[in-house]
C-alpha atoms as a PDB file:
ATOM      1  CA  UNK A   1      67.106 -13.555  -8.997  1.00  0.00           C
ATOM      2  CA  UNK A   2      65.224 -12.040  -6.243  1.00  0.00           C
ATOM      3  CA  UNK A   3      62.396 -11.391  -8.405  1.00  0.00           C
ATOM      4  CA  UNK A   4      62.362 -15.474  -9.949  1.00  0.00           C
ATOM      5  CA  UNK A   5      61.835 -16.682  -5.886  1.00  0.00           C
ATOM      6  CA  UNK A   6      59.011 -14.926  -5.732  1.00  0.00           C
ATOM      7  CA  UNK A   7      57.009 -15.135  -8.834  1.00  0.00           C
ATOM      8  CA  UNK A   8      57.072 -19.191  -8.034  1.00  0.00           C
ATOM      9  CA  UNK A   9      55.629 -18.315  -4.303  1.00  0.00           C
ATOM     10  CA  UNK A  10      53.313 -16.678  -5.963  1.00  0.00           C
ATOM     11  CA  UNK A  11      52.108 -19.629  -8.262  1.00  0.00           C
ATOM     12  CA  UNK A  12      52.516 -21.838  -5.749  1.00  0.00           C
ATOM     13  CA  UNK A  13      49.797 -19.749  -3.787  1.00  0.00           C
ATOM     14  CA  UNK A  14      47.702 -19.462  -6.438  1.00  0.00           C
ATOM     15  CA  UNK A  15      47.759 -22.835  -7.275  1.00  0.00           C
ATOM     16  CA  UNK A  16      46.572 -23.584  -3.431  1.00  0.00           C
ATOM     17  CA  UNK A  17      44.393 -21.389  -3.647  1.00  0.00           C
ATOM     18  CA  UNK A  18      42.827 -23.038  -7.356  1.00  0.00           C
ATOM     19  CA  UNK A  19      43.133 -27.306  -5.768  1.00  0.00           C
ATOM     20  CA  UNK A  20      40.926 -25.499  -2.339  1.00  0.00           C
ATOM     21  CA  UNK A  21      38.436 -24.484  -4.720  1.00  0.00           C
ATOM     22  CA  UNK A  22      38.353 -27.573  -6.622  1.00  0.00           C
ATOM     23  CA  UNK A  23      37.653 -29.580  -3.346  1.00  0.00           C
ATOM     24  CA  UNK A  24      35.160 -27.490  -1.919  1.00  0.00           C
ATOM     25  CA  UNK A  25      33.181 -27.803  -5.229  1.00  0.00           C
ATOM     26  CA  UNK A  26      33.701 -31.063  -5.437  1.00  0.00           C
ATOM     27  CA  UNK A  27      32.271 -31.597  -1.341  1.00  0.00           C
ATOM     28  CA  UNK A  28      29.361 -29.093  -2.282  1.00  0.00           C
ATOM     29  CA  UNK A  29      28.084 -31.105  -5.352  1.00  0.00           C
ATOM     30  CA  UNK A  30      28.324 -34.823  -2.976  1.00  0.00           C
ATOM     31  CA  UNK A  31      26.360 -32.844  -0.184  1.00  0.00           C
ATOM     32  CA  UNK A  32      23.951 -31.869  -2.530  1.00  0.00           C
ATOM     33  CA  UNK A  33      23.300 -34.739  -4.079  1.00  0.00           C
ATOM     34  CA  UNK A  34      21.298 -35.913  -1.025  1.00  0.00           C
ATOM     35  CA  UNK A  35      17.825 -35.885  -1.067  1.00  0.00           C
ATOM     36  CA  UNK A  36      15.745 -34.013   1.680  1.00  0.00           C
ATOM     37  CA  UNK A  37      14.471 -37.589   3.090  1.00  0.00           C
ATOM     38  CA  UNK A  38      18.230 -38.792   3.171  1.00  0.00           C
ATOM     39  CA  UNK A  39      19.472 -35.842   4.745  1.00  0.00           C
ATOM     40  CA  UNK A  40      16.492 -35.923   7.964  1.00  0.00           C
ATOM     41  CA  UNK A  41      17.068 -39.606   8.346  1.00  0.00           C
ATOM     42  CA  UNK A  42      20.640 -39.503   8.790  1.00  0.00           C
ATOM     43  CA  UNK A  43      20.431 -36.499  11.270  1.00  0.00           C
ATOM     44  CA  UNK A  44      17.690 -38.640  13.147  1.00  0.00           C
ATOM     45  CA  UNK A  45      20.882 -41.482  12.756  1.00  0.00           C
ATOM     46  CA  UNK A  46      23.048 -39.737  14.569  1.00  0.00           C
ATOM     47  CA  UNK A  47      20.998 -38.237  16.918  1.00  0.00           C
ATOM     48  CA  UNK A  48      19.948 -41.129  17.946  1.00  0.00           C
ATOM     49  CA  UNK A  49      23.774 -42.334  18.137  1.00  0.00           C
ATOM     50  CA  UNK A  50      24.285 -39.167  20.432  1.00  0.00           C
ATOM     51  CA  UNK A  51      21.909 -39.706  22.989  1.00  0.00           C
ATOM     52  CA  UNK A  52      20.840 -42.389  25.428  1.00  0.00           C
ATOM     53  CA  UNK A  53      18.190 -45.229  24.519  1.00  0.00           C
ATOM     54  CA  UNK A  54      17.506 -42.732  21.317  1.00  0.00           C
ATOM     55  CA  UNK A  55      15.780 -40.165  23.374  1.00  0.00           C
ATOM     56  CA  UNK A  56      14.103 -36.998  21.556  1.00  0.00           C
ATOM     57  CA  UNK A  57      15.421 -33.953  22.377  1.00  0.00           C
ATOM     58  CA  UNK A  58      12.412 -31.852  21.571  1.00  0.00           C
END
């Protein structure tokens, strides 16, 4: 009986462990999707969102 309890932890972690995979795949692919242009002109987005009047930083 002992024995049952634990082999369905154990699939229960392992199937976790698979859906964590399957998300960070799934984020990976959308993040690379973006082209280099996209990806500099939303970081120039927000840093203009983060500072005052839009101010360069460097």
């Amino acid at each position: 009986m002992a024995r049952s309890w634990w082999k369905w932890v154990g699939l229960a972690g392992a199937a976790g462990v698979l859906a964590t995979g399957v998300v960070v795949a799934r984020n990976e692919r959308a993040r690379r999707s973006y082209t280099p242009e996209q990806v500099r002109e939303r970081l120039r987005q927000r840093l203009a969102e983060a500072t005052p009047d839009g101010e360069r930083t460097s």
